[in-house]
PDB file of N, CA and C in Angstrom:
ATOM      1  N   UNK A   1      84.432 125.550 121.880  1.00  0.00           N
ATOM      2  CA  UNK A   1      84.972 124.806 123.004  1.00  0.00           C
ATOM      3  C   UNK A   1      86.483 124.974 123.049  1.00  0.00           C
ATOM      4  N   UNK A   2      86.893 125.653 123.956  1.00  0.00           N
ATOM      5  CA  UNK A   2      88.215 126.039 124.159  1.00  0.00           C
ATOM      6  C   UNK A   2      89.022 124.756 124.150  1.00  0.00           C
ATOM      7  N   UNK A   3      88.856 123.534 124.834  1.00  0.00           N
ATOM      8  CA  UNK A   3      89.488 122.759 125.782  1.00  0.00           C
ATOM      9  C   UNK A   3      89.720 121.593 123.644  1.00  0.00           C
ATOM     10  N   UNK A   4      89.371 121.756 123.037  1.00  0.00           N
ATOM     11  CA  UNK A   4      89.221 120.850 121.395  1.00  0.00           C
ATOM     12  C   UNK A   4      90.428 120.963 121.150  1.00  0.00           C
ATOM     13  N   UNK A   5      91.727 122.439 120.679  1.00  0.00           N
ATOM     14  CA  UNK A   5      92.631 122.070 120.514  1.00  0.00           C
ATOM     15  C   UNK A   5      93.509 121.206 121.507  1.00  0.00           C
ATOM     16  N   UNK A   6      92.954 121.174 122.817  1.00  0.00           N
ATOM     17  CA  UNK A   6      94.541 120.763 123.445  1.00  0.00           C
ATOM     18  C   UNK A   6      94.142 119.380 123.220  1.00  0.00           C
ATOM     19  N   UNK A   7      92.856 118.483 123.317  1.00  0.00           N
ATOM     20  CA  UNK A   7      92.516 117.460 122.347  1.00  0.00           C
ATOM     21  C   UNK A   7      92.837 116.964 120.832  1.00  0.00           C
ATOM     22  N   UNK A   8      93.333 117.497 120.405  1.00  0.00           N
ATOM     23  CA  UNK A   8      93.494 117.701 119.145  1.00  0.00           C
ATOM     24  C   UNK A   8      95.365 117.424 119.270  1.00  0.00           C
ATOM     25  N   UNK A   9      96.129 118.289 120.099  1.00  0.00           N
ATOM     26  CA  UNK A   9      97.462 118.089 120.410  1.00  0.00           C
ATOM     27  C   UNK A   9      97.459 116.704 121.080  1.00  0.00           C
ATOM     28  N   UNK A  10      96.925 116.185 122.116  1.00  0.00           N
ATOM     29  CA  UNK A  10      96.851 114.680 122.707  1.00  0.00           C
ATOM     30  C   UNK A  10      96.977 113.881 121.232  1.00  0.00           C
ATOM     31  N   UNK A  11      96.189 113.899 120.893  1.00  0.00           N
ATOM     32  CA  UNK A  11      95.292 113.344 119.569  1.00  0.00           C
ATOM     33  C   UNK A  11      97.120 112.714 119.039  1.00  0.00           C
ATOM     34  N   UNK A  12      97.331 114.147 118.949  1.00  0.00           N
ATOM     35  CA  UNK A  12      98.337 113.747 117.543  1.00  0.00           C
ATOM     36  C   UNK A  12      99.951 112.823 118.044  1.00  0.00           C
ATOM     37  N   UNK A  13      99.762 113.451 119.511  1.00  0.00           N
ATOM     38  CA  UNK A  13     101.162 113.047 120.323  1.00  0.00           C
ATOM     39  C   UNK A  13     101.096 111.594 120.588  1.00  0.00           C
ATOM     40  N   UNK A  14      99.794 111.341 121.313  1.00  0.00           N
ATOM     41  CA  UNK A  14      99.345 109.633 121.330  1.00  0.00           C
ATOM     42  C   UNK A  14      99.580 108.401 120.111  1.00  0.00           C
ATOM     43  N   UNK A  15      99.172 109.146 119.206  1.00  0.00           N
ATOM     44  CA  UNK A  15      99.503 108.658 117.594  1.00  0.00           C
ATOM     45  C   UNK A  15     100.808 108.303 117.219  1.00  0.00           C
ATOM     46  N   UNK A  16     101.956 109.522 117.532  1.00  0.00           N
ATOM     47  CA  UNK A  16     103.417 108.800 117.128  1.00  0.00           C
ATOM     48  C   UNK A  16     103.647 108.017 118.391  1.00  0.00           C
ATOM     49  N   UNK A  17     102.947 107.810 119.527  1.00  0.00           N
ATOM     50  CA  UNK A  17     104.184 106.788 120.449  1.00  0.00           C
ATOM     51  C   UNK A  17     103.135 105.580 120.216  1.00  0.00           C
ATOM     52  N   UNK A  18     101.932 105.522 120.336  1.00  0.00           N
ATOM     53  CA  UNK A  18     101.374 104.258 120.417  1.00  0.00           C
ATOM     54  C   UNK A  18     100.653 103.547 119.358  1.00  0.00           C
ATOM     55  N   UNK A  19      99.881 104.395 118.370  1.00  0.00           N
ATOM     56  CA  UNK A  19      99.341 103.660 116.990  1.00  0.00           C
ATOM     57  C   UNK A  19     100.192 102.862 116.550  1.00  0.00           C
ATOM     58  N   UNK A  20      99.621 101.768 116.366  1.00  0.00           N
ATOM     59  CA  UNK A  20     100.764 100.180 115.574  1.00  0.00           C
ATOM     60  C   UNK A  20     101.150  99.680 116.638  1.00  0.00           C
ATOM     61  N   UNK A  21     100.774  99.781 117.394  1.00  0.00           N
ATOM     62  CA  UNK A  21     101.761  99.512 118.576  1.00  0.00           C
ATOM     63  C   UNK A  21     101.312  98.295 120.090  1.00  0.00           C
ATOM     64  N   UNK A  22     101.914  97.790 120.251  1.00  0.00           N
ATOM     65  CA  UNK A  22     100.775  97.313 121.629  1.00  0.00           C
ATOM     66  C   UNK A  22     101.320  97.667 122.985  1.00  0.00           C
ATOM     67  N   UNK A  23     100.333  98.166 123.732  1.00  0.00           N
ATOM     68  CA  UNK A  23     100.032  98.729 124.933  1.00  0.00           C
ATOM     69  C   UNK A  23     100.731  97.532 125.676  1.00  0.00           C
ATOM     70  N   UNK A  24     101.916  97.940 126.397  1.00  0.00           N
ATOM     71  CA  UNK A  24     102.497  97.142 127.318  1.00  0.00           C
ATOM     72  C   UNK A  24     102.244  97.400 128.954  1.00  0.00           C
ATOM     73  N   UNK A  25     101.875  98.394 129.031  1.00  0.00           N
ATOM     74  CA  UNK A  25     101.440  98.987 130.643  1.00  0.00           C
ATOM     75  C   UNK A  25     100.546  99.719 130.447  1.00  0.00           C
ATOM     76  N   UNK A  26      99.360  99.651 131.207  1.00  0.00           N
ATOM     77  CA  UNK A  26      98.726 101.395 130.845  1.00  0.00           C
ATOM     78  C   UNK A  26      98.304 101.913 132.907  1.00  0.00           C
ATOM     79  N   UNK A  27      98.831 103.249 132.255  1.00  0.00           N
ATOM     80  CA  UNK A  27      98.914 103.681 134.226  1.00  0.00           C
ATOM     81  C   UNK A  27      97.876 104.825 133.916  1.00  0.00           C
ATOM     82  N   UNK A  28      97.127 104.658 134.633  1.00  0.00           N
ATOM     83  CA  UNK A  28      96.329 106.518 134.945  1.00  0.00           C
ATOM     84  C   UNK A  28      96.701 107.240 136.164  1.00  0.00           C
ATOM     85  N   UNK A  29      97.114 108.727 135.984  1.00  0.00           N
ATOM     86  CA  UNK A  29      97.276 109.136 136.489  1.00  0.00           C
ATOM     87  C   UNK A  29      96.685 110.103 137.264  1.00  0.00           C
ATOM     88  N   UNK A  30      95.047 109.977 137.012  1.00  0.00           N
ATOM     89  CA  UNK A  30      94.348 110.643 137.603  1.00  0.00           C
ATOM     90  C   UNK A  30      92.622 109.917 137.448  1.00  0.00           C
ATOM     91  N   UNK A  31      91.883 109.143 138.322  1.00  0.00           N
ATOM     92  CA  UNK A  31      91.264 108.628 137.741  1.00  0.00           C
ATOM     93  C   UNK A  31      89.882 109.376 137.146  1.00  0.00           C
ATOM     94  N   UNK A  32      90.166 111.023 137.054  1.00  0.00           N
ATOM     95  CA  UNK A  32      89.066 111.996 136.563  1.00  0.00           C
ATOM     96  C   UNK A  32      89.886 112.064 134.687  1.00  0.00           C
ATOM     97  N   UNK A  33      90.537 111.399 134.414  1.00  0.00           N
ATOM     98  CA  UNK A  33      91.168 111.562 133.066  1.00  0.00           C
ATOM     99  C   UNK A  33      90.439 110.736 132.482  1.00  0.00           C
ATOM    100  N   UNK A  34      89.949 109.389 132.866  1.00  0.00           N
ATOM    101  CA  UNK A  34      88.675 108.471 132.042  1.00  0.00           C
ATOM    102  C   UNK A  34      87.695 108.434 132.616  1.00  0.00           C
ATOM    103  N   UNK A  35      86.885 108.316 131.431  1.00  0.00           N
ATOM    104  CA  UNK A  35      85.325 108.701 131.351  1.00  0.00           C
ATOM    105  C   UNK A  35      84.660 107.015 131.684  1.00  0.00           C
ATOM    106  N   UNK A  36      85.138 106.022 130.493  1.00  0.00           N
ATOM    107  CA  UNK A  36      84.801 105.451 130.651  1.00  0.00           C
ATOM    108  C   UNK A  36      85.983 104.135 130.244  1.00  0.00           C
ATOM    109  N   UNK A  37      86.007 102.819 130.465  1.00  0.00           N
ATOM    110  CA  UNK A  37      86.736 101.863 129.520  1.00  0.00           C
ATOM    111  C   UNK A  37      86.650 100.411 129.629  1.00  0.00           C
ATOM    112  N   UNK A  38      86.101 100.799 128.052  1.00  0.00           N
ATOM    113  CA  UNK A  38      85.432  99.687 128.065  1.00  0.00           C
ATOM    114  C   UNK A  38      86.202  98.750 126.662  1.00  0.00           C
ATOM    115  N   UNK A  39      87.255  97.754 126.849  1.00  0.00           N
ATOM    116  CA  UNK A  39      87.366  97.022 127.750  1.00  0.00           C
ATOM    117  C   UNK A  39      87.993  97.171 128.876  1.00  0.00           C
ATOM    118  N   UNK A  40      87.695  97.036 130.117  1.00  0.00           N
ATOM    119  CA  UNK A  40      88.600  97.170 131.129  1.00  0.00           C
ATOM    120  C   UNK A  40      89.962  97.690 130.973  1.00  0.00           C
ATOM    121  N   UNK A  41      90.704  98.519 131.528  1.00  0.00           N
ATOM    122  CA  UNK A  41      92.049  99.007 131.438  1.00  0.00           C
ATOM    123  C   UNK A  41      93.000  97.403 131.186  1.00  0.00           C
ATOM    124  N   UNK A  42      92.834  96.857 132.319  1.00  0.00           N
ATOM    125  CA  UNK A  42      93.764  95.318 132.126  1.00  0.00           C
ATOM    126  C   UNK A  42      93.542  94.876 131.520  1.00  0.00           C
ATOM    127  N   UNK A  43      92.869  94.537 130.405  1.00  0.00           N
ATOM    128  CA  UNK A  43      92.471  93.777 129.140  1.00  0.00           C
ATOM    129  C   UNK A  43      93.224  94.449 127.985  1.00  0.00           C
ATOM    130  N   UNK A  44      93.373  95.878 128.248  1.00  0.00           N
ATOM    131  CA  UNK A  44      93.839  96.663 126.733  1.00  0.00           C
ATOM    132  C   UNK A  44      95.692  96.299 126.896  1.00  0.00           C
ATOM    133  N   UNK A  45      95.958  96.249 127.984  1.00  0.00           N
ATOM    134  CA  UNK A  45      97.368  95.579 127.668  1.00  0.00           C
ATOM    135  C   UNK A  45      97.739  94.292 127.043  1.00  0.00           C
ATOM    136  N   UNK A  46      98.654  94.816 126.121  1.00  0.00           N
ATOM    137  CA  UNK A  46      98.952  93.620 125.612  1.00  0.00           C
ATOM    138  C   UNK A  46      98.502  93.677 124.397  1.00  0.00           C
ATOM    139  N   UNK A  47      97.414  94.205 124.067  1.00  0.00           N
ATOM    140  CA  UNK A  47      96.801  95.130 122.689  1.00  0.00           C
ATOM    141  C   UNK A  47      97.180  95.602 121.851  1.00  0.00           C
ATOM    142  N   UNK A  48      97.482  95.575 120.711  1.00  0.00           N
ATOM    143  CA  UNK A  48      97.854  96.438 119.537  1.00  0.00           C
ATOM    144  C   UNK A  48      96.602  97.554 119.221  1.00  0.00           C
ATOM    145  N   UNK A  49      97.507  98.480 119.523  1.00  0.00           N
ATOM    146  CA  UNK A  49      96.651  99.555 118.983  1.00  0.00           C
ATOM    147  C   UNK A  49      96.538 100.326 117.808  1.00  0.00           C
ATOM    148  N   UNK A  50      94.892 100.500 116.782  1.00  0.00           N
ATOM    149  CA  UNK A  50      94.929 100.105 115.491  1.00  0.00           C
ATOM    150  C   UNK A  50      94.158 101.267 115.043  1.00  0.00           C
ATOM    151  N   UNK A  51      94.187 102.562 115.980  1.00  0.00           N
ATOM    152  CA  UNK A  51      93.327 103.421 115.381  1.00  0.00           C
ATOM    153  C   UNK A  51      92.905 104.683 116.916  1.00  0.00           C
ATOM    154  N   UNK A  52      93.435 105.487 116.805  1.00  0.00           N
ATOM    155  CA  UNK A  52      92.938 106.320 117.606  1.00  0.00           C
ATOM    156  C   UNK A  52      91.591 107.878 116.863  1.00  0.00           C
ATOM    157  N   UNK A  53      90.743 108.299 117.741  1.00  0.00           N
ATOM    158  CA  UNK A  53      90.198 109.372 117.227  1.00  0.00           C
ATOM    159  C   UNK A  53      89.547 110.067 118.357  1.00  0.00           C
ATOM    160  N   UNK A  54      88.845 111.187 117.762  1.00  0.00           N
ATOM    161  CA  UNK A  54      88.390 111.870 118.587  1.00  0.00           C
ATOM    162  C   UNK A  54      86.876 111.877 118.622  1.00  0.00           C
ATOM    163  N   UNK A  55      86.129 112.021 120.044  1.00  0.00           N
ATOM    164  CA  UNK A  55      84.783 111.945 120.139  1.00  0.00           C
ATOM    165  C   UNK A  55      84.331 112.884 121.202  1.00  0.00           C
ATOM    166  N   UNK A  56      84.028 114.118 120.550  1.00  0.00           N
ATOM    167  CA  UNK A  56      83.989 115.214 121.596  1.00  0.00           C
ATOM    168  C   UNK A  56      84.874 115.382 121.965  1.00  0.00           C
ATOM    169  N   UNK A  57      84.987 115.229 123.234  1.00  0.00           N
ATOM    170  CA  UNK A  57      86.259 115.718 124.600  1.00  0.00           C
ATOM    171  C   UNK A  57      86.897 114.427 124.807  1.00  0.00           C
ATOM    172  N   UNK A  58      86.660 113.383 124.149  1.00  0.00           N
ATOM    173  CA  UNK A  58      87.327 112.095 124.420  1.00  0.00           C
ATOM    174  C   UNK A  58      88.051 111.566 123.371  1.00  0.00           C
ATOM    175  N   UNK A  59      89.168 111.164 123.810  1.00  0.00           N
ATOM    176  CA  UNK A  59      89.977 110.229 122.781  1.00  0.00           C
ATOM    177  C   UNK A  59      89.563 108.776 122.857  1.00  0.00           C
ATOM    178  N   UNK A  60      89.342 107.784 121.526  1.00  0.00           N
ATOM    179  CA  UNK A  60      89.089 106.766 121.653  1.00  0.00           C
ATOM    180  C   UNK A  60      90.373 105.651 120.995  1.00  0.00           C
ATOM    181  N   UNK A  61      90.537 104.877 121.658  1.00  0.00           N
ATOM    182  CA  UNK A  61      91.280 103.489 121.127  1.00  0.00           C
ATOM    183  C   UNK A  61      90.299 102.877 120.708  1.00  0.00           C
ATOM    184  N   UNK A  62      90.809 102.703 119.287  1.00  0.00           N
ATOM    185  CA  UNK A  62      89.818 101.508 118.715  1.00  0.00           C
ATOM    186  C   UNK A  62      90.526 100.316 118.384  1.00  0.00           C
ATOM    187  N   UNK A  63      90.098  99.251 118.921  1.00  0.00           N
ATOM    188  CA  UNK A  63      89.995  97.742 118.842  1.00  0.00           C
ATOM    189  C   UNK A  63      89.108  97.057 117.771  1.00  0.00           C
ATOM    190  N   UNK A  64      89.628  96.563 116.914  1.00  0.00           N
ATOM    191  CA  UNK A  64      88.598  96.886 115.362  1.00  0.00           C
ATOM    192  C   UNK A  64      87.636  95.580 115.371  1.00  0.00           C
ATOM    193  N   UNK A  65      87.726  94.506 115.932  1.00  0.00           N
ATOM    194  CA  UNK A  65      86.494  93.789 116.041  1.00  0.00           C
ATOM    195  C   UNK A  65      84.883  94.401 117.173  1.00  0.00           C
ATOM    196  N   UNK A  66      85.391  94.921 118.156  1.00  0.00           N
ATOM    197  CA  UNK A  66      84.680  95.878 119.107  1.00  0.00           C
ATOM    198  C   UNK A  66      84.016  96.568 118.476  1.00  0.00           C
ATOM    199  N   UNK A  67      85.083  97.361 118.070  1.00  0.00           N
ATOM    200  CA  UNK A  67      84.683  98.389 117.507  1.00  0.00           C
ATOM    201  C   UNK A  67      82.741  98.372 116.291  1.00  0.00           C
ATOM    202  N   UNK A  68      83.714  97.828 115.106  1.00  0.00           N
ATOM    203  CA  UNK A  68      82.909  96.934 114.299  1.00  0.00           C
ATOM    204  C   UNK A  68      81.521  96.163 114.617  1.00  0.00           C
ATOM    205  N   UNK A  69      81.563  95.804 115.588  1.00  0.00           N
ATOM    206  CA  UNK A  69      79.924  95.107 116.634  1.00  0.00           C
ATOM    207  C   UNK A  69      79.400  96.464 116.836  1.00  0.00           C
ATOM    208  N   UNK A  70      79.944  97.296 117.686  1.00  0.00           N
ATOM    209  CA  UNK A  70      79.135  98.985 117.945  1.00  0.00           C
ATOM    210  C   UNK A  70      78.745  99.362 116.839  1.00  0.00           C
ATOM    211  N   UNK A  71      79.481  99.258 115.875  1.00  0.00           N
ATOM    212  CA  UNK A  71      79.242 100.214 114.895  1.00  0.00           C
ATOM    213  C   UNK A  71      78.021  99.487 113.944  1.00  0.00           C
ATOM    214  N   UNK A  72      77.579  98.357 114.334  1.00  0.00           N
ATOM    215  CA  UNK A  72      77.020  97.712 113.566  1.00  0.00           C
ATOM    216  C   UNK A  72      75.502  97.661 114.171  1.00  0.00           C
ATOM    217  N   UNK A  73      75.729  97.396 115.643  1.00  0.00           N
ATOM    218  CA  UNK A  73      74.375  97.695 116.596  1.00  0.00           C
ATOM    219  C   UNK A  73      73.719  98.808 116.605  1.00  0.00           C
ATOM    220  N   UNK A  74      74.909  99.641 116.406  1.00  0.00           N
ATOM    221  CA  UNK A  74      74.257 101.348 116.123  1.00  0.00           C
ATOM    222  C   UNK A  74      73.749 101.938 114.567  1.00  0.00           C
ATOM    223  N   UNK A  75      73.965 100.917 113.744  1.00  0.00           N
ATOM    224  CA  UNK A  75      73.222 101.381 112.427  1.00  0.00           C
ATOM    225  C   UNK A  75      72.446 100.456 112.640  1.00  0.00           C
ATOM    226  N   UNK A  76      71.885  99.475 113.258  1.00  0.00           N
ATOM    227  CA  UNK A  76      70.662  98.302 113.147  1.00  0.00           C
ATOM    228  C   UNK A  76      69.454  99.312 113.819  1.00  0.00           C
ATOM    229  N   UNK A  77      70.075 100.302 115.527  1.00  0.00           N
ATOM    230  CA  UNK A  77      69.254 100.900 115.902  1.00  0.00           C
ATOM    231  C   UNK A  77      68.919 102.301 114.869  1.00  0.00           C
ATOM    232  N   UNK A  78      69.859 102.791 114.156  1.00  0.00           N
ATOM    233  CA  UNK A  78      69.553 103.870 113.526  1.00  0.00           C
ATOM    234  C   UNK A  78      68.162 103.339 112.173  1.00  0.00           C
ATOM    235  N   UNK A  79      68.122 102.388 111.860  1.00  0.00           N
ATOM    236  CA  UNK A  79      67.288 101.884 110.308  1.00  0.00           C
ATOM    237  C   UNK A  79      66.020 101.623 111.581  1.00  0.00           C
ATOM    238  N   UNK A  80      66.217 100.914 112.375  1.00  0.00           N
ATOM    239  CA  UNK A  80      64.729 100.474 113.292  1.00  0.00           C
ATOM    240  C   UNK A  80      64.202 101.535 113.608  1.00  0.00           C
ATOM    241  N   UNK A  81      64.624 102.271 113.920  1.00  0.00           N
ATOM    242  CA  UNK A  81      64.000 104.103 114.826  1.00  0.00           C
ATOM    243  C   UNK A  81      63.222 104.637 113.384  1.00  0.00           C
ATOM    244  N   UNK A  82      63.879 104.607 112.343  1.00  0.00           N
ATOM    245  CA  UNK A  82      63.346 105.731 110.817  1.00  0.00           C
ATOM    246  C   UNK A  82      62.676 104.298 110.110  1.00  0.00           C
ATOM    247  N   UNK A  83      62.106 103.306 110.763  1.00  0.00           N
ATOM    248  CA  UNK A  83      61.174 102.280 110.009  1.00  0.00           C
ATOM    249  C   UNK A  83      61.753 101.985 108.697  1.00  0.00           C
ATOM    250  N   UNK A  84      63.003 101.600 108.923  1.00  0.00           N
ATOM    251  CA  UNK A  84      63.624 101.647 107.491  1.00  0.00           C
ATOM    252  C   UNK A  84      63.275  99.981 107.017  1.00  0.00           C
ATOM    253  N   UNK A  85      63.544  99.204 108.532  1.00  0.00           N
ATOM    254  CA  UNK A  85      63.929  97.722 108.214  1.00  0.00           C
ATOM    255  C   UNK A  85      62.282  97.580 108.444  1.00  0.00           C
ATOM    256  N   UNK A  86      62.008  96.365 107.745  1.00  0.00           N
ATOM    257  CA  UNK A  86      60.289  95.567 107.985  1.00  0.00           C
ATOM    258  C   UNK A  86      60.681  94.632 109.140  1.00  0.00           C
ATOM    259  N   UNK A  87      59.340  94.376 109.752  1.00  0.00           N
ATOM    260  CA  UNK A  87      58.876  93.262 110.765  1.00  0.00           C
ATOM    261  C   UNK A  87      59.621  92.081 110.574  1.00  0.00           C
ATOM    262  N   UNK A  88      59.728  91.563 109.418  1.00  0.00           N
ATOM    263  CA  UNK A  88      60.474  90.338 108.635  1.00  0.00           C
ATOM    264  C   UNK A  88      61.945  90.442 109.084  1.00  0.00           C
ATOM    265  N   UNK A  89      62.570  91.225 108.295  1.00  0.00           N
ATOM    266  CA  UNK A  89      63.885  91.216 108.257  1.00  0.00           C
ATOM    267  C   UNK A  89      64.586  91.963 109.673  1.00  0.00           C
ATOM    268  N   UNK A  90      63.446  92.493 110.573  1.00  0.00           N
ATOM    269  CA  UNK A  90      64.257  93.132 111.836  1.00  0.00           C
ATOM    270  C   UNK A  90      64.906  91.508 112.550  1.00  0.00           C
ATOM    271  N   UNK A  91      64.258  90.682 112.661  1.00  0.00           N
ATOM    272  CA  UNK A  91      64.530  89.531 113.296  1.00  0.00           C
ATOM    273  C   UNK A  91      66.050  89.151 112.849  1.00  0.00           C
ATOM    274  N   UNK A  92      66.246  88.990 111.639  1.00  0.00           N
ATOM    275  CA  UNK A  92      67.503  88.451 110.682  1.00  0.00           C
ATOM    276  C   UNK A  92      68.895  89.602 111.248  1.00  0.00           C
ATOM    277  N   UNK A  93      68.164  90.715 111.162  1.00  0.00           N
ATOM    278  CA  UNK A  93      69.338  92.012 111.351  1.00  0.00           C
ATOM    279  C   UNK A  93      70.069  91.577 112.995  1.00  0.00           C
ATOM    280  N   UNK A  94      68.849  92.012 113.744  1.00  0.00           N
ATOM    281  CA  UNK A  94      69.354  91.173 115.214  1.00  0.00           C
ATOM    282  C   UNK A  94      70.131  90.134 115.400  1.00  0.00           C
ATOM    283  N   UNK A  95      69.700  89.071 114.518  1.00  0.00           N
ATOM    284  CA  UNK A  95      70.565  88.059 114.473  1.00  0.00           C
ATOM    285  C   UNK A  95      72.147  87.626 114.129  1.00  0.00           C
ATOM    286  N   UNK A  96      72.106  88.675 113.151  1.00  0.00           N
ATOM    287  CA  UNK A  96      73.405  88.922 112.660  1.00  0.00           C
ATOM    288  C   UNK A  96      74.003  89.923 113.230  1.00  0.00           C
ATOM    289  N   UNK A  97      73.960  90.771 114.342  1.00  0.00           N
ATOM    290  CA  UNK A  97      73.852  91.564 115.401  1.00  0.00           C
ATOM    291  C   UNK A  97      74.936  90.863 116.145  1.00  0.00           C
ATOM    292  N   UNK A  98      73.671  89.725 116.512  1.00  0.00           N
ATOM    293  CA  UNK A  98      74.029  88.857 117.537  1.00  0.00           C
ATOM    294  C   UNK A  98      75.482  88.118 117.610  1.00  0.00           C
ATOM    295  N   UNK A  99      75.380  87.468 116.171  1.00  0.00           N
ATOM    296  CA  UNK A  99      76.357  86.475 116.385  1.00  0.00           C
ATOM    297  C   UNK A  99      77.384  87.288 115.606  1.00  0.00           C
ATOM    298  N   UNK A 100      77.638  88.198 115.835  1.00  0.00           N
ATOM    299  CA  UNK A 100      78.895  89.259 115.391  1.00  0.00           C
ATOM    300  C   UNK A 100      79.228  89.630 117.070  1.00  0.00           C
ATOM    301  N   UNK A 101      78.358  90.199 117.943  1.00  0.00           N
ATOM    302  CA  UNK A 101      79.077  89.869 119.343  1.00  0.00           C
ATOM    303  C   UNK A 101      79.393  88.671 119.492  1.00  0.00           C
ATOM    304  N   UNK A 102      78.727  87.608 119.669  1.00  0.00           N
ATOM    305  CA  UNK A 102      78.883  87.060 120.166  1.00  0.00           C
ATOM    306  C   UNK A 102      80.399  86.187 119.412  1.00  0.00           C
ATOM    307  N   UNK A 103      80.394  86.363 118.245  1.00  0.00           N
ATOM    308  CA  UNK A 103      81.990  86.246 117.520  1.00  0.00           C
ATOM    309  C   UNK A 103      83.108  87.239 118.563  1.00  0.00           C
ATOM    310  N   UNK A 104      83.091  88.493 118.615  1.00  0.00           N
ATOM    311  CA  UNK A 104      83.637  88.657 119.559  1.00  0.00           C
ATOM    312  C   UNK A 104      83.954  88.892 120.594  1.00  0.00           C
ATOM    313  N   UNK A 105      83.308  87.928 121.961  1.00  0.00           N
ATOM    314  CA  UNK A 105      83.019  87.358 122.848  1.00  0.00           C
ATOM    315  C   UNK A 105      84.082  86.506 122.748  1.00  0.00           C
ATOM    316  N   UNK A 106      83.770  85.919 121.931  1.00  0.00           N
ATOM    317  CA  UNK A 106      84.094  84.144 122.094  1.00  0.00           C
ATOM    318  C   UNK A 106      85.888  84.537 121.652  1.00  0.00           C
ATOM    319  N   UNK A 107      86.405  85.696 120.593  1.00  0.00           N
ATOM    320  CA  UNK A 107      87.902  85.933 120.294  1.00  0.00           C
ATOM    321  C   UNK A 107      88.133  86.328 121.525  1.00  0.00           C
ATOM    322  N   UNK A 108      87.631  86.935 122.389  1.00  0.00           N
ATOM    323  CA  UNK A 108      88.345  87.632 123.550  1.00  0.00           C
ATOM    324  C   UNK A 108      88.530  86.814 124.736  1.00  0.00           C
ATOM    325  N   UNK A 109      88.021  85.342 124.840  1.00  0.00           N
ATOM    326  CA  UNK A 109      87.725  84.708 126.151  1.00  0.00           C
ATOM    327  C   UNK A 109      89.359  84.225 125.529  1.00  0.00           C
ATOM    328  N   UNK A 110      89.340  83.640 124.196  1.00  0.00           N
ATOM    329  CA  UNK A 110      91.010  83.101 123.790  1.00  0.00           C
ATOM    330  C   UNK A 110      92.040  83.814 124.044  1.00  0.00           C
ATOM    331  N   UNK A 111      91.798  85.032 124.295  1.00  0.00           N
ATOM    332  CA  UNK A 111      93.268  85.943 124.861  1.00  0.00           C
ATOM    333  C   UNK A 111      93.565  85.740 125.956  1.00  0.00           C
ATOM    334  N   UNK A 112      94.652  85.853 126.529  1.00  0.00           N
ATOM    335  CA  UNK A 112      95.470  85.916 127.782  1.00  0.00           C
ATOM    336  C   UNK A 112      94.425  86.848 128.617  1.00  0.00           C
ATOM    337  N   UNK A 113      93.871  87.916 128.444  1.00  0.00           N
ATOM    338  CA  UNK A 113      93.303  89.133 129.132  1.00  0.00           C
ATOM    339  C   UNK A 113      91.618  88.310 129.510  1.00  0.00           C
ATOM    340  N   UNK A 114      91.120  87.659 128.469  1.00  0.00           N
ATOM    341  CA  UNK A 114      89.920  86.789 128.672  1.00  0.00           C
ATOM    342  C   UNK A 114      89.982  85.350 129.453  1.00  0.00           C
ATOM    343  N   UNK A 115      91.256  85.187 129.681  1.00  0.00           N
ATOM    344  CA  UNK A 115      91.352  83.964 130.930  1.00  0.00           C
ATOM    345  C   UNK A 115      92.253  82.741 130.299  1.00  0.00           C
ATOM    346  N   UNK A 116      92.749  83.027 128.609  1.00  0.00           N
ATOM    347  CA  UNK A 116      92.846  82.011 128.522  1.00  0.00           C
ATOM    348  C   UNK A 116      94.812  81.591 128.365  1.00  0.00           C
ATOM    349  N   UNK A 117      95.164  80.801 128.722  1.00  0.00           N
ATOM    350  CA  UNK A 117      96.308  80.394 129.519  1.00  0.00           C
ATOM    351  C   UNK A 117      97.181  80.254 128.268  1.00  0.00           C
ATOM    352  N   UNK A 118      97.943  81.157 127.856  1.00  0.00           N
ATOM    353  CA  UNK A 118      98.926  81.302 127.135  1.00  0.00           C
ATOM    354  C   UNK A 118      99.811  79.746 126.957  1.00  0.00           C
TER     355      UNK A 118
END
């Protein structure tokens, strides 16, 4: 894939101006440059940003409680698919699934970006 190094140059340039850092404006300048964003563009301002990488053709900001819930839903689905977890304990896994979103849910409604009045 030709198009990996100039990903790879983003990668590294993004890193010295914004890693550690919090996002005080964010402008797009083309709206074929994002794929997707999730949280909303207006929510990531104001953000400290705590981790950038690469995923394919996409650069990701990672937000480490977010983050952390995905990453956690996606090994609950990876053990359920290969019958790793029993009937018993799938219930418990979900659960703790659950209230790990729903933990951060409830941090994000307290931010300025989630509604709540500085």
């Amino acid at each position: 894939m030709p198009e990996l190094p100039d990903i790879t140059v983003y990668l590294e340039a993004l890193e010295e101006r914004i890693l550690d850092r919090k996002l005080e404006k964010l402008r797009l300048v083309s709206p074929f440059l994002l794929r997707t964003a999730v949280p909303p563009i207006r929510e990531v301002e104001g953000r400290k940003v705590v981790g950038l990488r690469r995923l394919g053709k996409r650069i990701v900001m990672a937000h480490p409680a977010y983050d952390q819930c995905i990453k956690a839903s996606h090994l609950f689905n990876l053990l359920d698919a290969r019958g790793v977890i029993s009937v018993t304990e799938r219930q418990a896994y979900i659960g703790r699934v659950r209230a790990l979103a729903k933990k951060c849910a409830d941090a994000f409604v307290q931010t300025e970006a989630g509604g709540h009045a500085a």
